[in-house]
N, C-alpha and C. Protein backbone atom coordinates (compact mmCIF):
# COMPACT_ATOMS: atom_id res chain seq x y z
N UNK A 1 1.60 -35.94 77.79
CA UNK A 1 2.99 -36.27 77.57
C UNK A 1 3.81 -35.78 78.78
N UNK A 2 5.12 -36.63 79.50
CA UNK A 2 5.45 -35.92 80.36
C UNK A 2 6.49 -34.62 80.01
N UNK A 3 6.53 -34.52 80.41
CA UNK A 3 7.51 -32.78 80.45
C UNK A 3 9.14 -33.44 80.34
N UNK A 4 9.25 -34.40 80.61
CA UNK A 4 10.53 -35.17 79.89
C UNK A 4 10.80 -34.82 78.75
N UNK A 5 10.05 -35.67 78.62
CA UNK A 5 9.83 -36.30 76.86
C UNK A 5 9.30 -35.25 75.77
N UNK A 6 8.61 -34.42 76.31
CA UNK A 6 8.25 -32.76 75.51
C UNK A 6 9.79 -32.36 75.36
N UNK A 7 10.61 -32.46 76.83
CA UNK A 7 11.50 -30.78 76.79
C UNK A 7 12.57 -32.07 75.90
N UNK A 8 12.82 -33.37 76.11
CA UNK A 8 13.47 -34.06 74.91
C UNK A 8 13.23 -33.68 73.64
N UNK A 9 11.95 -33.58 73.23
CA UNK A 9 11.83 -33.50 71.99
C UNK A 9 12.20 -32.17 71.39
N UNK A 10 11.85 -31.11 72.42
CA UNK A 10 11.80 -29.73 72.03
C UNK A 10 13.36 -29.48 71.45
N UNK A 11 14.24 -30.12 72.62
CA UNK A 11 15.58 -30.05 72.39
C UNK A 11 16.14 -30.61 70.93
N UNK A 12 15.64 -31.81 70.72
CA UNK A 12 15.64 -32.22 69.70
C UNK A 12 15.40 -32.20 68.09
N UNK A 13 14.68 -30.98 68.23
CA UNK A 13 14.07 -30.08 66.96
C UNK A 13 15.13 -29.37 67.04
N UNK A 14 16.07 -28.34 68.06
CA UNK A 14 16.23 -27.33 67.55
C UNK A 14 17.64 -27.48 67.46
N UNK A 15 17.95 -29.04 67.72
CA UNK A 15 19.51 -29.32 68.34
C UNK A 15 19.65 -30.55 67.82
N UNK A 16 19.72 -31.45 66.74
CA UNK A 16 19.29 -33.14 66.77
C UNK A 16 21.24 -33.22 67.50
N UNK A 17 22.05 -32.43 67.59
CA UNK A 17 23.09 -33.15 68.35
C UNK A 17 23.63 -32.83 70.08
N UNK A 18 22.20 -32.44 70.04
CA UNK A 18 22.45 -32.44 71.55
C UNK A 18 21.94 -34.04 72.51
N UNK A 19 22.80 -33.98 73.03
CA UNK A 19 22.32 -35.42 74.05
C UNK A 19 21.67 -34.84 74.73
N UNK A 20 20.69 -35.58 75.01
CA UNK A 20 19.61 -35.35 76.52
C UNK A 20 19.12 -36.88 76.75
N UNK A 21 19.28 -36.92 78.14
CA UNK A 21 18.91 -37.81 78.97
C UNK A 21 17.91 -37.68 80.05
N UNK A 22 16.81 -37.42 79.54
CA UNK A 22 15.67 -37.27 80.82
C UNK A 22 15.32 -38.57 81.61
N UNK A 23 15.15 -38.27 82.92
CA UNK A 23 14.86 -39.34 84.58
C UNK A 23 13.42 -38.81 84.64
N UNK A 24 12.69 -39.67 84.48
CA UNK A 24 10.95 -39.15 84.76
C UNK A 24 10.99 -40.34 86.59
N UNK A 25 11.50 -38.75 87.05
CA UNK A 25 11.56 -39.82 89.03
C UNK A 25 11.59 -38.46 89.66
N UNK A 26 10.97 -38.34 90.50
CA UNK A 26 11.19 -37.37 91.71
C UNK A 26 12.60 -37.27 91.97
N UNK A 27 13.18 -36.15 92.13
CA UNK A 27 14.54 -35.31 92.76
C UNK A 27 14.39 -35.31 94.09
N UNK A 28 15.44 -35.87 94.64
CA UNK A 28 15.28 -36.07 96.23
C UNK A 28 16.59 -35.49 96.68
N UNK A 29 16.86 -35.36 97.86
CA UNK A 29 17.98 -34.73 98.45
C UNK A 29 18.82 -36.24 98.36
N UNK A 30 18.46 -36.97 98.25
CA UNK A 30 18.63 -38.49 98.64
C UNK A 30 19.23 -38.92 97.18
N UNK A 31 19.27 -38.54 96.13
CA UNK A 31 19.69 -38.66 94.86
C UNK A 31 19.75 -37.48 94.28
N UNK A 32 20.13 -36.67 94.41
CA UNK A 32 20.23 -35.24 93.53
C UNK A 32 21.47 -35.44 92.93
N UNK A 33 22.41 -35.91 94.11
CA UNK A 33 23.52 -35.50 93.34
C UNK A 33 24.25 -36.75 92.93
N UNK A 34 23.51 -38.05 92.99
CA UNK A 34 24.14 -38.94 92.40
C UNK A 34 23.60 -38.76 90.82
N UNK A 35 22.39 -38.47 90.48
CA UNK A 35 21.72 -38.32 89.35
C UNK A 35 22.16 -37.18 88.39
N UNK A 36 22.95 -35.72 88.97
CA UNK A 36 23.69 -34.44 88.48
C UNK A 36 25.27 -35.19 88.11
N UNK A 37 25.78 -35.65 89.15
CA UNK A 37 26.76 -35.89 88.69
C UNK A 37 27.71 -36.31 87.37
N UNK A 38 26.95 -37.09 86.80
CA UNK A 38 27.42 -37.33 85.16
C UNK A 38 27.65 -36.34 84.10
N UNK A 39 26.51 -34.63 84.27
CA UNK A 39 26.13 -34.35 83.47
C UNK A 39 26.91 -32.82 83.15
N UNK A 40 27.48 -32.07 82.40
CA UNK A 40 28.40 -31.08 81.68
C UNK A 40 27.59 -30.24 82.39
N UNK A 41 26.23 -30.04 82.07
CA UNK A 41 25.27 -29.00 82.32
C UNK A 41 24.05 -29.30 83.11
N UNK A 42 23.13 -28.22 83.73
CA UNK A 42 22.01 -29.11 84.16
C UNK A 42 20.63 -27.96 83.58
N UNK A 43 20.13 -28.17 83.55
CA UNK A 43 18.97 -27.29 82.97
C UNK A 43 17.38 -27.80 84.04
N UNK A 44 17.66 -26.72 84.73
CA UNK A 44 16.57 -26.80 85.69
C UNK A 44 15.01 -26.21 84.82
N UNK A 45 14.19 -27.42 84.46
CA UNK A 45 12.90 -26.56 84.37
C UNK A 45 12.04 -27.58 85.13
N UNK A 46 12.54 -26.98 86.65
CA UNK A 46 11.27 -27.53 87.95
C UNK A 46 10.59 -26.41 87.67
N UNK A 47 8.97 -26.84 88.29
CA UNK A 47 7.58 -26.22 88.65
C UNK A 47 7.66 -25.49 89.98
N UNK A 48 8.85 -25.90 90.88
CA UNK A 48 8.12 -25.17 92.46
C UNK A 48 9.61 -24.94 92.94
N UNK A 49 9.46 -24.20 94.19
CA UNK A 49 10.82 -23.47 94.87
C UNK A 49 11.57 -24.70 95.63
N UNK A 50 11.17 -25.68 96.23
CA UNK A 50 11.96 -26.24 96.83
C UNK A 50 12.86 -27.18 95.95
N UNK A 51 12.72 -27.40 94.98
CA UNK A 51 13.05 -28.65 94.11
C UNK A 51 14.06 -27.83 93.14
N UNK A 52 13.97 -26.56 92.99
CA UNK A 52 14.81 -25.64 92.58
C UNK A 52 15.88 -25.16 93.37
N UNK A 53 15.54 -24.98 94.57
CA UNK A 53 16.79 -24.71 95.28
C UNK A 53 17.35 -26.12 95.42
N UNK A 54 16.77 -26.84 95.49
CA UNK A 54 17.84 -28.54 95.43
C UNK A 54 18.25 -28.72 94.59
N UNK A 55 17.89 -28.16 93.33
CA UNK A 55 19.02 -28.41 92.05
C UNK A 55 19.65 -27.66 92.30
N UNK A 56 19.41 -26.50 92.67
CA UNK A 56 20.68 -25.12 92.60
C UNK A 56 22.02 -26.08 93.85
N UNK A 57 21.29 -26.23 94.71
CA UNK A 57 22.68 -26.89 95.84
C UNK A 57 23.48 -27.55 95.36
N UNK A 58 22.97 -28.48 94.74
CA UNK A 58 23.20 -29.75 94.38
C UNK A 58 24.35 -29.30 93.31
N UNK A 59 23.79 -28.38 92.00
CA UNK A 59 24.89 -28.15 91.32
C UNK A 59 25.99 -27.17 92.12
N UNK A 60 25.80 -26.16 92.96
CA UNK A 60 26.96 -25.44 93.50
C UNK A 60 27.72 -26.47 93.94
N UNK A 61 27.17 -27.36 95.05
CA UNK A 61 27.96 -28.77 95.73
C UNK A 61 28.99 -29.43 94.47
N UNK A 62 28.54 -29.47 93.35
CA UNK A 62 29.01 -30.32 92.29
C UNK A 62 30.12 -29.77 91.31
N UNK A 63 29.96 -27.88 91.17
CA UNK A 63 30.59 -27.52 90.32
C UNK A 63 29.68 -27.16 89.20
N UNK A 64 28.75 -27.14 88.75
CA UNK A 64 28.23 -27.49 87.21
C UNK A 64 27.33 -26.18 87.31
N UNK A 65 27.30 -25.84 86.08
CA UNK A 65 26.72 -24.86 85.66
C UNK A 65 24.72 -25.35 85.82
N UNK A 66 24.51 -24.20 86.20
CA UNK A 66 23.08 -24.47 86.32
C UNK A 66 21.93 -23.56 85.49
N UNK A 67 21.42 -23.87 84.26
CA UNK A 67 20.67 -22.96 83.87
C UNK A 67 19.34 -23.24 84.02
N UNK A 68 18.18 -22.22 84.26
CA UNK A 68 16.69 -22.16 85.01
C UNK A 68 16.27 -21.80 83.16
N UNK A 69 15.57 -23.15 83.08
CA UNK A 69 14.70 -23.01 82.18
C UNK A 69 13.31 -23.26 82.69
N UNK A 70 12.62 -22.13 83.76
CA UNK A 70 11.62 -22.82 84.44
C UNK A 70 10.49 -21.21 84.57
N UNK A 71 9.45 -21.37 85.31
CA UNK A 71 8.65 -20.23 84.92
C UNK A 71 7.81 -20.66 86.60
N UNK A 72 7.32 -19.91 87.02
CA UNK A 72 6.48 -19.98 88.40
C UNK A 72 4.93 -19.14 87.98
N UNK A 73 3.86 -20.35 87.88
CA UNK A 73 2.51 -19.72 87.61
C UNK A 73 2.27 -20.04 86.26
């Protein structure tokens, strides 16, 4: 299952009124912040450092709160 659609669902058990909108696409510097932009909050649970500090930019650049729901190893 992808890690989308898990952390959708997970959300979805513990929240049925939370919106979530998961993008199963690579995060690029090239779309980070057209893809952040819409969203109140962003909930980072990337796997690796570079893709994390591009969300982190991306939200400072934007304004938006950024929370690390993510783990290394």
């Amino acid at each position: 299952m992808p890690k989308t659609q898990s952390a959708q669902e997970a959300l979805a058990a513990l929240n049925p009124d939370v919106k979530v909108l998961p993008f199963q696409e690579r995060l690029t510097s090239g779309n980070a912040l057209q893809r952040l932009t819409d969203f109140d909050v962003v909930l980072d649970g990337t796997d690796n450092f570079p893709t994390r500090y591009l969300v982190n930019d991306a939200c400072v650049k934007l304004g938006k709160p950024n929370v690390h729901g993510s783990v290394f190893r």
